[in-house]
PDB file of N, CA and C in Angstrom:
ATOM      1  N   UNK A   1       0.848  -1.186   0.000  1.00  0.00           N
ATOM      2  CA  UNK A   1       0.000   0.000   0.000  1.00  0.00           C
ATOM      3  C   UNK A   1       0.884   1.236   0.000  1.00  0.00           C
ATOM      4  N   UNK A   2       1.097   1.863  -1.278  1.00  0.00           N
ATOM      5  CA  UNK A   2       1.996   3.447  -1.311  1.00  0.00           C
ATOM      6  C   UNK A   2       0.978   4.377  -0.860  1.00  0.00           C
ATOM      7  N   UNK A   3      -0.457   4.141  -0.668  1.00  0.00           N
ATOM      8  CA  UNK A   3      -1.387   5.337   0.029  1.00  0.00           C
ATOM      9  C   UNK A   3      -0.581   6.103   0.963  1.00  0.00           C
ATOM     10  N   UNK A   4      -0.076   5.552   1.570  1.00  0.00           N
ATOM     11  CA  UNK A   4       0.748   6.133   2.860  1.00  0.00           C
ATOM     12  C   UNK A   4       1.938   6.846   2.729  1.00  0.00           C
ATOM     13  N   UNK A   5       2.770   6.496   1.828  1.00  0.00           N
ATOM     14  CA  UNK A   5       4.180   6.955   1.565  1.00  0.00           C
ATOM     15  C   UNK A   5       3.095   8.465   0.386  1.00  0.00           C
ATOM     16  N   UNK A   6       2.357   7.987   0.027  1.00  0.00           N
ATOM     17  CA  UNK A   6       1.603   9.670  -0.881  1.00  0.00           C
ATOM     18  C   UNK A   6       0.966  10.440  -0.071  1.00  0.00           C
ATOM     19  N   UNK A   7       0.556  10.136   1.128  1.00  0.00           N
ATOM     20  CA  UNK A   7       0.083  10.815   1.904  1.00  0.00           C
ATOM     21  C   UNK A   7       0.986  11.673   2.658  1.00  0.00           C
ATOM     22  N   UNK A   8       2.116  10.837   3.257  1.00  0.00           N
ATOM     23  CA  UNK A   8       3.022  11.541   3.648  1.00  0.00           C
ATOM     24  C   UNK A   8       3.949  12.701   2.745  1.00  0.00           C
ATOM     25  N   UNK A   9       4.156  12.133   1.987  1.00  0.00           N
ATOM     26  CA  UNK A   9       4.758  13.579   0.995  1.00  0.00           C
ATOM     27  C   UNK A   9       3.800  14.728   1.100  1.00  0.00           C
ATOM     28  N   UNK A  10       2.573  14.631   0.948  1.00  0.00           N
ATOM     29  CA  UNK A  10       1.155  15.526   0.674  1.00  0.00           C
ATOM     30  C   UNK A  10       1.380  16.130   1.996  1.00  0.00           C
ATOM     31  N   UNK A  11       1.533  15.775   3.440  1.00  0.00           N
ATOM     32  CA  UNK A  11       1.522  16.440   4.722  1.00  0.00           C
ATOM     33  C   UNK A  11       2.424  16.988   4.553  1.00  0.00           C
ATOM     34  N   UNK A  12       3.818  16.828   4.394  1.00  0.00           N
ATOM     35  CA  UNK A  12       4.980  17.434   4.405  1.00  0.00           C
ATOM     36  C   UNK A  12       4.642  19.121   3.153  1.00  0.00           C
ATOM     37  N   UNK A  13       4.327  18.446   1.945  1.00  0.00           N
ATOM     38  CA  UNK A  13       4.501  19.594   0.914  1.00  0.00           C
ATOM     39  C   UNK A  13       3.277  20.820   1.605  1.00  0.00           C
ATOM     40  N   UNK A  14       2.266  20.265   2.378  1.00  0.00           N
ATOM     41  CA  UNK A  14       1.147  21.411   3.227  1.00  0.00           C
ATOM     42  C   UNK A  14       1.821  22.287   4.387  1.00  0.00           C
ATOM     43  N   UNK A  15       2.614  21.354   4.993  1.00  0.00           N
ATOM     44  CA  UNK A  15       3.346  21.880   5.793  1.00  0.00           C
ATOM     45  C   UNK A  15       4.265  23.254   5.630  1.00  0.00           C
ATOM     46  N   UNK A  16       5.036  22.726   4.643  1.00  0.00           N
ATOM     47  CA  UNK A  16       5.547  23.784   3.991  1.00  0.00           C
ATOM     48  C   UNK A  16       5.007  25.106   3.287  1.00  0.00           C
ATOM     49  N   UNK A  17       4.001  24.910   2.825  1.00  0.00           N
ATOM     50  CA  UNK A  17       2.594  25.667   2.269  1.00  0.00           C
ATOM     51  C   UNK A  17       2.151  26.627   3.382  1.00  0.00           C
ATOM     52  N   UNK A  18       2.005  25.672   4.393  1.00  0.00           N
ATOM     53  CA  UNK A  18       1.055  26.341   5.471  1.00  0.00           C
ATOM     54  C   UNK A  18       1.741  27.315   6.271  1.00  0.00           C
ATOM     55  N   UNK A  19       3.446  27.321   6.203  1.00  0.00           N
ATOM     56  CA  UNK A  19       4.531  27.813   6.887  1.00  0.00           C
ATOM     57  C   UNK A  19       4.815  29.034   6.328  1.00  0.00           C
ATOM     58  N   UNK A  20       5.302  29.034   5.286  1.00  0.00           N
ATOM     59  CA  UNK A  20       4.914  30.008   3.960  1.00  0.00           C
ATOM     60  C   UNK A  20       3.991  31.021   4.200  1.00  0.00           C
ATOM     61  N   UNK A  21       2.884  30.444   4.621  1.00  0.00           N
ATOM     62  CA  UNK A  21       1.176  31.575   4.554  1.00  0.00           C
ATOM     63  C   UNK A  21       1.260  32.164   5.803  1.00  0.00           C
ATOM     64  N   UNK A  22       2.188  31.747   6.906  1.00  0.00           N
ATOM     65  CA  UNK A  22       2.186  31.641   8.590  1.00  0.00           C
ATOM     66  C   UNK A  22       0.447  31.620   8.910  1.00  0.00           C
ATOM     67  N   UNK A  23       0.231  30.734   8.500  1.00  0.00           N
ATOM     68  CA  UNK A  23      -1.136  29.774   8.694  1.00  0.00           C
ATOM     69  C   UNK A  23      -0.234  28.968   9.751  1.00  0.00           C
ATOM     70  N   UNK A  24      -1.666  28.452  11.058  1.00  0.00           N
ATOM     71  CA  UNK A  24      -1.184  27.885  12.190  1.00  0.00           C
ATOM     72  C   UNK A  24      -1.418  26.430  12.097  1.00  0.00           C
ATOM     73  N   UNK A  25      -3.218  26.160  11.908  1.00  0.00           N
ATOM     74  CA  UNK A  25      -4.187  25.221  11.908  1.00  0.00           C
ATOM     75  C   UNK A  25      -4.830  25.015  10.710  1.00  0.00           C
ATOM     76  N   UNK A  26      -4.771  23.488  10.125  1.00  0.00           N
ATOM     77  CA  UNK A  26      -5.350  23.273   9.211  1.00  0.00           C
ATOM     78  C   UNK A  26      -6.636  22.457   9.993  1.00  0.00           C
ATOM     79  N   UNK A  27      -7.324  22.615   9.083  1.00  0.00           N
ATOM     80  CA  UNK A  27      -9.017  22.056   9.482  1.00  0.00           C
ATOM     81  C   UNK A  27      -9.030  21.039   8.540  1.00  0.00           C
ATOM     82  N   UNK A  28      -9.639  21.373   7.137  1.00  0.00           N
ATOM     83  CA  UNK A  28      -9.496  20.150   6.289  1.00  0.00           C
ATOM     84  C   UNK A  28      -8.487  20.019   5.037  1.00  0.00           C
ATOM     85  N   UNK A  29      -8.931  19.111   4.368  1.00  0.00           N
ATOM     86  CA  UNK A  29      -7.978  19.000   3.022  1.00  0.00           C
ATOM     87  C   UNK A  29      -8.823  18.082   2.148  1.00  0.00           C
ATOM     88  N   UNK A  30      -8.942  18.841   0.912  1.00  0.00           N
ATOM     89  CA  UNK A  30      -9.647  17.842   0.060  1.00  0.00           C
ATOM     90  C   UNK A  30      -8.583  17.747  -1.226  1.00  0.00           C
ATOM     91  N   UNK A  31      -9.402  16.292  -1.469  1.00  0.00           N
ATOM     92  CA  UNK A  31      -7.993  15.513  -2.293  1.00  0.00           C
ATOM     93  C   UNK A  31      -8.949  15.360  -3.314  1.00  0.00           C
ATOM     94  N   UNK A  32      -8.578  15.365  -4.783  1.00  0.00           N
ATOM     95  CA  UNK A  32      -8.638  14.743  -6.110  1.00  0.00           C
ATOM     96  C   UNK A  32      -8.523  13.428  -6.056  1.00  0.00           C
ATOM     97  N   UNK A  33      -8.980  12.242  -6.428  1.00  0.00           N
ATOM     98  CA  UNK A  33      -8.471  11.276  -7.151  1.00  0.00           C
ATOM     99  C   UNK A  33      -9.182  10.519  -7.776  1.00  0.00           C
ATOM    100  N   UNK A  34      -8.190  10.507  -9.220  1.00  0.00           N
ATOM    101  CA  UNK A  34      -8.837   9.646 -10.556  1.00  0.00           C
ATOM    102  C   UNK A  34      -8.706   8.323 -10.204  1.00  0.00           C
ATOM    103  N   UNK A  35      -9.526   7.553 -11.010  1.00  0.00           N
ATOM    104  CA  UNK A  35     -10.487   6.537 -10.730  1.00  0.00           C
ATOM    105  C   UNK A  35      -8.662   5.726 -11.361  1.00  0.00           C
ATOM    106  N   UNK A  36      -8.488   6.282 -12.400  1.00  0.00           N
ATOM    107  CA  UNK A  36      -7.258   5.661 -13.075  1.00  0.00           C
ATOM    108  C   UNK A  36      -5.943   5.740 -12.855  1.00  0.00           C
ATOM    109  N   UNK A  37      -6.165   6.480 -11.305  1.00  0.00           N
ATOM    110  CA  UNK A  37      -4.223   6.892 -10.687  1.00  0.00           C
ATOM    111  C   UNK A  37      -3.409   6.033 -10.495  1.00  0.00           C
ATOM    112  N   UNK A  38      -4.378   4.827  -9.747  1.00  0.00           N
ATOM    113  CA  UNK A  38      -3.617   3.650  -9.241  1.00  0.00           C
ATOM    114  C   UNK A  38      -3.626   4.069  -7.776  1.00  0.00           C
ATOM    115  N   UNK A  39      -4.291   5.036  -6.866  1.00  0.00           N
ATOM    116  CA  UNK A  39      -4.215   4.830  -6.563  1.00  0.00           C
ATOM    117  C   UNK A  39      -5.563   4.514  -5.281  1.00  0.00           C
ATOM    118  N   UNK A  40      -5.912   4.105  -4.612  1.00  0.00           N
ATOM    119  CA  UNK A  40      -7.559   3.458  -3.902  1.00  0.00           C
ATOM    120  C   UNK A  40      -7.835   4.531  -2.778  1.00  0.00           C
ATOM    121  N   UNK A  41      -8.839   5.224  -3.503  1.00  0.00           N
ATOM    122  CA  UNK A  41      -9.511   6.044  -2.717  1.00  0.00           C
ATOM    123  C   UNK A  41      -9.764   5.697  -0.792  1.00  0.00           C
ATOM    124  N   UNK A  42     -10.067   4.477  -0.994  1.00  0.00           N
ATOM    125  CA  UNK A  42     -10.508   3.386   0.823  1.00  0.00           C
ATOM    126  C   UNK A  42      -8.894   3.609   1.322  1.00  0.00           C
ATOM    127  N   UNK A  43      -7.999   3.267   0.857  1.00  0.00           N
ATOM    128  CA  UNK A  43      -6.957   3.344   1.684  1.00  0.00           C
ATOM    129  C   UNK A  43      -6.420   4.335   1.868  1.00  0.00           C
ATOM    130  N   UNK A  44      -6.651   5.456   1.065  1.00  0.00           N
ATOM    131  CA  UNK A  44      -5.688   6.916   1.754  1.00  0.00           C
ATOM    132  C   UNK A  44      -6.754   7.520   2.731  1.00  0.00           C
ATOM    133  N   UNK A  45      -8.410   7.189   2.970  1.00  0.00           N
ATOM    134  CA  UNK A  45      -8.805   7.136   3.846  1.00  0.00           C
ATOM    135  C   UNK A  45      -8.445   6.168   5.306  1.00  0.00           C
ATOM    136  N   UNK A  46      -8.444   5.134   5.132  1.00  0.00           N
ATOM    137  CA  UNK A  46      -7.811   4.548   6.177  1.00  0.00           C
ATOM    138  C   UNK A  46      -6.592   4.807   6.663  1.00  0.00           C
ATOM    139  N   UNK A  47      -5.282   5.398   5.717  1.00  0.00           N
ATOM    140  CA  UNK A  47      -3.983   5.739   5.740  1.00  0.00           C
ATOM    141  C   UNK A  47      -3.832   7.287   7.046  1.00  0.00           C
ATOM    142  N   UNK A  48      -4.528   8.200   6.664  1.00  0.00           N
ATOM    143  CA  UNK A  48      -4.918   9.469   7.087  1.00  0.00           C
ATOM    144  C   UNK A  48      -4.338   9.578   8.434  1.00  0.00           C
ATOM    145  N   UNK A  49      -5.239   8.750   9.517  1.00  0.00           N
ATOM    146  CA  UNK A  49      -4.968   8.910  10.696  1.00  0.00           C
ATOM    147  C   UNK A  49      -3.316   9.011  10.663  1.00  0.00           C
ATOM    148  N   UNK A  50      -2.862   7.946  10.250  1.00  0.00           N
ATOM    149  CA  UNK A  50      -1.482   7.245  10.315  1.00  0.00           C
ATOM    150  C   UNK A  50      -0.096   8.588   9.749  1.00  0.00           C
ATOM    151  N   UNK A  51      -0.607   8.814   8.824  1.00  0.00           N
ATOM    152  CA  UNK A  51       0.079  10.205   8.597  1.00  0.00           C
ATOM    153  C   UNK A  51       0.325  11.334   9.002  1.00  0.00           C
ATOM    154  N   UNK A  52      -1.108  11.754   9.689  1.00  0.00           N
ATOM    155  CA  UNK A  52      -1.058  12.798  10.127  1.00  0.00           C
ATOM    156  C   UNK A  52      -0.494  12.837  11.650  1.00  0.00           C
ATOM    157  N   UNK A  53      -0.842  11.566  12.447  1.00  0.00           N
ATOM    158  CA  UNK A  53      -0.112  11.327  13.961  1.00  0.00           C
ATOM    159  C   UNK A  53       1.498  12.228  14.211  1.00  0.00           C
ATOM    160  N   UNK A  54       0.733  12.649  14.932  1.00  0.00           N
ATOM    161  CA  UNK A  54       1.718  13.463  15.736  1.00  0.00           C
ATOM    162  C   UNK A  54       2.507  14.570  14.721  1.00  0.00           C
ATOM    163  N   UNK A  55       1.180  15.183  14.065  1.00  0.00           N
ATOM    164  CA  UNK A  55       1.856  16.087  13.577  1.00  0.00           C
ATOM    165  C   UNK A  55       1.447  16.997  13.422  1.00  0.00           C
ATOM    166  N   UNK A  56       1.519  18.299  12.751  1.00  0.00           N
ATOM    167  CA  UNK A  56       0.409  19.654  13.114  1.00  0.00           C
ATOM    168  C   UNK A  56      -0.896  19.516  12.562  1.00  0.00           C
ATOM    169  N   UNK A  57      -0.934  18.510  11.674  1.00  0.00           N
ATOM    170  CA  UNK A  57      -2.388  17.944  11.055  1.00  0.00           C
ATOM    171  C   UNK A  57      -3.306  17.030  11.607  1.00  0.00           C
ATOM    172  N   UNK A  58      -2.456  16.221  12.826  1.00  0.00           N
ATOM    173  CA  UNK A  58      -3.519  15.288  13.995  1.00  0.00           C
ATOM    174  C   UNK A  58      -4.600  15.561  13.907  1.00  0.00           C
ATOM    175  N   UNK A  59      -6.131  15.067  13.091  1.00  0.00           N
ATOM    176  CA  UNK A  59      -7.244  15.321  13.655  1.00  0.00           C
ATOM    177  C   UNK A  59      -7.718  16.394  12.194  1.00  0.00           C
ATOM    178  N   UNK A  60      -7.259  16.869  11.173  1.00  0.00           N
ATOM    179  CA  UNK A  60      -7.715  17.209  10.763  1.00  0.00           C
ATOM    180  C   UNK A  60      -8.834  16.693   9.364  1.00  0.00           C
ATOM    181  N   UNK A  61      -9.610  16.805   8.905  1.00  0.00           N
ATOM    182  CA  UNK A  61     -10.523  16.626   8.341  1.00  0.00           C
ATOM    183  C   UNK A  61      -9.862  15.992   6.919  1.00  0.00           C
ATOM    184  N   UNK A  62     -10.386  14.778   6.369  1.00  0.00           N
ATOM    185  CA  UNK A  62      -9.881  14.476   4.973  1.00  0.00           C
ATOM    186  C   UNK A  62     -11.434  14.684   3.941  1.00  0.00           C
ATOM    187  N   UNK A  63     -11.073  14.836   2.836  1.00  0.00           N
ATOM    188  CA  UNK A  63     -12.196  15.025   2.188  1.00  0.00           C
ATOM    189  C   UNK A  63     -11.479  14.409   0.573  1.00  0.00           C
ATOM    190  N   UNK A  64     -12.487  13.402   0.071  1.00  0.00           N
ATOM    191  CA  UNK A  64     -11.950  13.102  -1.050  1.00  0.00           C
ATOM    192  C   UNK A  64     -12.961  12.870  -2.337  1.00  0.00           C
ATOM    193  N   UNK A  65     -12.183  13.430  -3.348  1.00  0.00           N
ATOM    194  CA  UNK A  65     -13.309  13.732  -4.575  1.00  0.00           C
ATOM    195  C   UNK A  65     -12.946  12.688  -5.024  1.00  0.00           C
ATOM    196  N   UNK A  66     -13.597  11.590  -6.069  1.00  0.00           N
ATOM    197  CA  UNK A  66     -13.246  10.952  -6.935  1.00  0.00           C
ATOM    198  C   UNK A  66     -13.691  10.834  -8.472  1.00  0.00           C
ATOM    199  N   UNK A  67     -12.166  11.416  -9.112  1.00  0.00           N
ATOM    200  CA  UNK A  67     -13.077  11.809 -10.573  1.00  0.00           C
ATOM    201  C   UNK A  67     -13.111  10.591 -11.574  1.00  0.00           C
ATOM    202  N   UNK A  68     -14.029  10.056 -12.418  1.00  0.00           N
ATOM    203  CA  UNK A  68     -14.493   9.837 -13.113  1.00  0.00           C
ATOM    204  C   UNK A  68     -12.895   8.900 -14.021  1.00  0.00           C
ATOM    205  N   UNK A  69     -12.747   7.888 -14.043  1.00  0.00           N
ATOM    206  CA  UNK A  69     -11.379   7.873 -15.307  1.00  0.00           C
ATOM    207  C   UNK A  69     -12.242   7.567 -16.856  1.00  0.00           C
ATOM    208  N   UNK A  70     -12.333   8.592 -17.555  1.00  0.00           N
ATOM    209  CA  UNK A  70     -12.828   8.936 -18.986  1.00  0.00           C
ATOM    210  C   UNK A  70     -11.579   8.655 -20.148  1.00  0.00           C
ATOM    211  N   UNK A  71     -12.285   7.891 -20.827  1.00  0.00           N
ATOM    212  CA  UNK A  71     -11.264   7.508 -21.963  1.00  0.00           C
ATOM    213  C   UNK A  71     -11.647   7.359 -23.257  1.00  0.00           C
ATOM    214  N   UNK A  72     -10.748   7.889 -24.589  1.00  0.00           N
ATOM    215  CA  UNK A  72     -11.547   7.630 -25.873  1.00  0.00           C
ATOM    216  C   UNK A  72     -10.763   6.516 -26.433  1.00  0.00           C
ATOM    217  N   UNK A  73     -11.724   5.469 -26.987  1.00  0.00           N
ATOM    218  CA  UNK A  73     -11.198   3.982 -27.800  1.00  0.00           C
ATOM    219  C   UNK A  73     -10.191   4.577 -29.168  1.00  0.00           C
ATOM    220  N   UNK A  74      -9.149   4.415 -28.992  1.00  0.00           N
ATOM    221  CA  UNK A  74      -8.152   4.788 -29.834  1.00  0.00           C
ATOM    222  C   UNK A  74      -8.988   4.154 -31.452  1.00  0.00           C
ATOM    223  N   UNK A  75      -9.671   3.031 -31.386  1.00  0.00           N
ATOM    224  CA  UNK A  75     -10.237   2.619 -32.860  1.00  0.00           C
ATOM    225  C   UNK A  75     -11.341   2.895 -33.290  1.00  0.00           C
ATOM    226  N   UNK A  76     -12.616   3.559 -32.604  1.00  0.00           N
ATOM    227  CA  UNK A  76     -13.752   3.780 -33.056  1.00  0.00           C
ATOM    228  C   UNK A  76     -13.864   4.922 -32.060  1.00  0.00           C
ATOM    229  N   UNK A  77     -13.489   5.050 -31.225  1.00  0.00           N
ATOM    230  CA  UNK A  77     -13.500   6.769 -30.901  1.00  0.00           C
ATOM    231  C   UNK A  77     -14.558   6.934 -29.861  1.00  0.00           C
ATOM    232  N   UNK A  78     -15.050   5.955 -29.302  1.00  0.00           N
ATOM    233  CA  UNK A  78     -16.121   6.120 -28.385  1.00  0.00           C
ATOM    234  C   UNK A  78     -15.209   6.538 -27.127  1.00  0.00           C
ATOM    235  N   UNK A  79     -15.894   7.567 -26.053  1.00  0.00           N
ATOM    236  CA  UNK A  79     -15.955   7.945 -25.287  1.00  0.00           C
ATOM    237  C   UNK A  79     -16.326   7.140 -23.829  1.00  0.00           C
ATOM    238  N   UNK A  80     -15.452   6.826 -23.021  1.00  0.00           N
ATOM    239  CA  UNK A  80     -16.578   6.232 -21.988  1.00  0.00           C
ATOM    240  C   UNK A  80     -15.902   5.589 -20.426  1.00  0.00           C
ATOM    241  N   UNK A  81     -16.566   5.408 -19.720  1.00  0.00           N
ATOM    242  CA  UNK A  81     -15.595   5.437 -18.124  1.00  0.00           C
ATOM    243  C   UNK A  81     -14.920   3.893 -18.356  1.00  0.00           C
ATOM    244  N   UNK A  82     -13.412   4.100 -18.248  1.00  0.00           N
ATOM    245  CA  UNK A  82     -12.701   2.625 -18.454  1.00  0.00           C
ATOM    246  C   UNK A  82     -13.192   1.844 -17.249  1.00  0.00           C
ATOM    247  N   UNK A  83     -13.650   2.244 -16.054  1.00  0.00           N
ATOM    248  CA  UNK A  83     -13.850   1.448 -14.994  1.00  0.00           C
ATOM    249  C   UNK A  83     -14.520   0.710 -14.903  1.00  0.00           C
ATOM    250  N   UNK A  84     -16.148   1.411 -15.239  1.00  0.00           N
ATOM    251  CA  UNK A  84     -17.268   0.653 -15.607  1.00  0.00           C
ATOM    252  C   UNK A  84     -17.682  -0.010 -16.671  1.00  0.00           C
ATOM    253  N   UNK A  85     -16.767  -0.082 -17.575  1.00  0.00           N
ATOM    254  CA  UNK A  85     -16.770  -0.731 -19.015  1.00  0.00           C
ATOM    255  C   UNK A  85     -15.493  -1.608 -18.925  1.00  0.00           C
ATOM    256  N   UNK A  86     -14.882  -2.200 -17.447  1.00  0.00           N
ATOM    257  CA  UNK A  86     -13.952  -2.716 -17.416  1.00  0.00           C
ATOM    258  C   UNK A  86     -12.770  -2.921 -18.383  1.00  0.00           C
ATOM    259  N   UNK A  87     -12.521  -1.706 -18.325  1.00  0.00           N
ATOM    260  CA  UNK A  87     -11.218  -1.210 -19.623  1.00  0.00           C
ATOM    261  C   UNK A  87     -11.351  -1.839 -20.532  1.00  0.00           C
ATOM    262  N   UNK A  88     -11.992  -2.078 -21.234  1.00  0.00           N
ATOM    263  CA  UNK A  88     -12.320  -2.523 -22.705  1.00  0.00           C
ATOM    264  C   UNK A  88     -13.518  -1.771 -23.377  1.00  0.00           C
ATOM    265  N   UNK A  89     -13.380  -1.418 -24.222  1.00  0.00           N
ATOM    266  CA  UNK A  89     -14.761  -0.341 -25.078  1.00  0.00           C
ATOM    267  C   UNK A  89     -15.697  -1.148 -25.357  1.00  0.00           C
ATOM    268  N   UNK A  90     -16.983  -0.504 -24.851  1.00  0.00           N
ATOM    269  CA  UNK A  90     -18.287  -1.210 -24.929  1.00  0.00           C
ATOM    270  C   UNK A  90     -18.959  -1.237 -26.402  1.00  0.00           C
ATOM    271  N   UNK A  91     -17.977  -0.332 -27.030  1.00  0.00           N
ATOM    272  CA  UNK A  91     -18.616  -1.150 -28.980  1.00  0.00           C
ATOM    273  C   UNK A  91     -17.644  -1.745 -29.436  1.00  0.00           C
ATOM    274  N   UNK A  92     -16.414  -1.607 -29.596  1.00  0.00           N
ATOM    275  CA  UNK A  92     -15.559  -2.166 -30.272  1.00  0.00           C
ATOM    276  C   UNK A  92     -14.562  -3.629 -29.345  1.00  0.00           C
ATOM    277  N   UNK A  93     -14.894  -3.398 -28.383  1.00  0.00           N
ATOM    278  CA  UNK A  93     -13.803  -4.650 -27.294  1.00  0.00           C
ATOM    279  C   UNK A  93     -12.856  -4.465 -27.340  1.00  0.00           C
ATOM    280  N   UNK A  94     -12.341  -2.794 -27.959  1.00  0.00           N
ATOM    281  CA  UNK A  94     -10.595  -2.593 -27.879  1.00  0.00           C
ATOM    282  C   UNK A  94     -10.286  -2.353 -26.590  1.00  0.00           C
ATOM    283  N   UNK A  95      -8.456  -2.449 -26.392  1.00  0.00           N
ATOM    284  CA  UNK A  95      -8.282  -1.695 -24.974  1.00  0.00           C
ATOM    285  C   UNK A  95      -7.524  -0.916 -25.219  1.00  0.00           C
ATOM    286  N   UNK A  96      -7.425  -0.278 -26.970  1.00  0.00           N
ATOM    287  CA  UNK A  96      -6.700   0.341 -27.038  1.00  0.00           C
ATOM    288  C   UNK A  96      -7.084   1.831 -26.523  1.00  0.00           C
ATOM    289  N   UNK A  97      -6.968   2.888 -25.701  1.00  0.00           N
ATOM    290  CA  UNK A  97      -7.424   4.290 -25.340  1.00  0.00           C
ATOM    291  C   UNK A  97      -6.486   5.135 -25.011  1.00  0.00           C
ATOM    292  N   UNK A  98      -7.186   6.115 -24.936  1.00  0.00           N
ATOM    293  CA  UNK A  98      -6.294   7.366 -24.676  1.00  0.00           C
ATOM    294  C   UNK A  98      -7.056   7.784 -23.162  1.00  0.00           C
ATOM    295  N   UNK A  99      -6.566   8.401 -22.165  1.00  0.00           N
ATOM    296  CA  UNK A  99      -7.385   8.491 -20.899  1.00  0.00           C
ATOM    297  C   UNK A  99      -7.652  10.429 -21.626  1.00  0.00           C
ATOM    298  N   UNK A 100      -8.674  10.971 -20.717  1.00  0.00           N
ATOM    299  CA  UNK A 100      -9.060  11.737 -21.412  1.00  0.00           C
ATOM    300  C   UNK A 100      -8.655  12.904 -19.689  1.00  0.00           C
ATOM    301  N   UNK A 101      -9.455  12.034 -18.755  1.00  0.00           N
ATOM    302  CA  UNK A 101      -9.158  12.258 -17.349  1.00  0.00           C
ATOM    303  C   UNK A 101      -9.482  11.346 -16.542  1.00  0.00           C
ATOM    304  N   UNK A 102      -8.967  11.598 -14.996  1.00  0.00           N
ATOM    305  CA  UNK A 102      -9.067  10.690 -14.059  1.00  0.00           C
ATOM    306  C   UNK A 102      -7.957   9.850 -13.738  1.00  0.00           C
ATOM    307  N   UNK A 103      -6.680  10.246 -14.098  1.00  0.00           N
ATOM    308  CA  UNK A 103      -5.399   9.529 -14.009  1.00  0.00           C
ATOM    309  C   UNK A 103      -4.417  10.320 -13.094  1.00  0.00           C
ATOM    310  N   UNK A 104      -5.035  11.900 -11.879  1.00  0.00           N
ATOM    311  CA  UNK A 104      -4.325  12.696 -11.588  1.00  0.00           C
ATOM    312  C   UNK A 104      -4.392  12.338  -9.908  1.00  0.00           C
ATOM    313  N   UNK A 105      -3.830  12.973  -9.383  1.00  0.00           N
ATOM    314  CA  UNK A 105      -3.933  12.714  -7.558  1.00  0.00           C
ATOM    315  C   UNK A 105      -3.265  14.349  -7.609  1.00  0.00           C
ATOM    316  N   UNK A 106      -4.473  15.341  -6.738  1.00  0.00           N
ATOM    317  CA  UNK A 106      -3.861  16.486  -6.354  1.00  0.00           C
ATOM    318  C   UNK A 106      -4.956  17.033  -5.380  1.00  0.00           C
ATOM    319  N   UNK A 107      -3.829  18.190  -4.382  1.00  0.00           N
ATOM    320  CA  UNK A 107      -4.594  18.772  -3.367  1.00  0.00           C
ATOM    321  C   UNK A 107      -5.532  20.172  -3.523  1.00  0.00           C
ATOM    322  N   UNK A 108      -6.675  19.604  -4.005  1.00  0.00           N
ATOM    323  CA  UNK A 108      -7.545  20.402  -4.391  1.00  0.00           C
ATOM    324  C   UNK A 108      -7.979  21.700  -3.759  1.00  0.00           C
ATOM    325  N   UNK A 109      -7.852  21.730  -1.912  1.00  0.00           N
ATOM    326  CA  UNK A 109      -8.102  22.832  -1.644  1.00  0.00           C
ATOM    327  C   UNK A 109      -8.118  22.457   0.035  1.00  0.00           C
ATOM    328  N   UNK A 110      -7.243  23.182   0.830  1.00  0.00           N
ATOM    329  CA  UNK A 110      -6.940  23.635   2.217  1.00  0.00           C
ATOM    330  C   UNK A 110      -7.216  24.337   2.954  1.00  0.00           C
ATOM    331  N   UNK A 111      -7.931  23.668   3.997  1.00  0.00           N
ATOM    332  CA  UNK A 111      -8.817  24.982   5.051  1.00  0.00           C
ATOM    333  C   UNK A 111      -8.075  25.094   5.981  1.00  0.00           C
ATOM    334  N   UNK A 112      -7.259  26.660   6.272  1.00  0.00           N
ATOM    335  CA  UNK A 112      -6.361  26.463   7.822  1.00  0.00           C
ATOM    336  C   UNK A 112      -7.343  28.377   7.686  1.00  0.00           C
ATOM    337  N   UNK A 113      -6.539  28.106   9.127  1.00  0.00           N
ATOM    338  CA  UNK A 113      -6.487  29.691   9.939  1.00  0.00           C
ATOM    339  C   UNK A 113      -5.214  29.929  10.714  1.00  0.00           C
TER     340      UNK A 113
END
């Protein structure tokens, strides 16, 4: 599980952020993540506590979006979520695609005072 080793970079790079702003207290943090990052939405929730322990973020709020992984069939051009069409295109049975979005992990937006 790298949830944890990404989480931790993410506290550290806020940290620095938050030091910068001479912001004291962060409240929440909402996270991006594509369906197609690789990486599992359930575990950087479960990860959270573990990261943030004992650090100026103990206790603060996680919030996580999860976008959509959208892809066009490189051979007939259809449009459509690789997840739920279990990466193969629902007209043609290619797997050939291009991701369109949903392949990103970023910190969408930070609530301190």
């Amino acid at each position: 599980m790298h949830e944890l080793g990404v989480l931790n970079s993410m506290v550290h790079t806020i940290e620095r952020m938050i030091n910068e702003q001479d912001f004291t207290k962060v409240h929440k943090v909402v996270i991006e993540v594509g369906e197609l990052s690789g990486i599992v939405p359930r575990y950087l929730e479960v990860s959270w506590p573990a990261a943030t322990y004992k650090t100026f973020m103990e206790g603060t709020e996680l919030e996580l979006i999860v976008i959509p992984g959208i892809v066009k069939c490189k051979d007939c051009g259809r449009v459509f979520n690789a997840v739920y069409s279990d990466l193969s295109c629902p007209d043609c049975s290619s797997v050939a695609m291009e991701i369109l979005e949903g392949d990103d992990l970023m910190i969408k937006q930070i609530e301190c005072s």
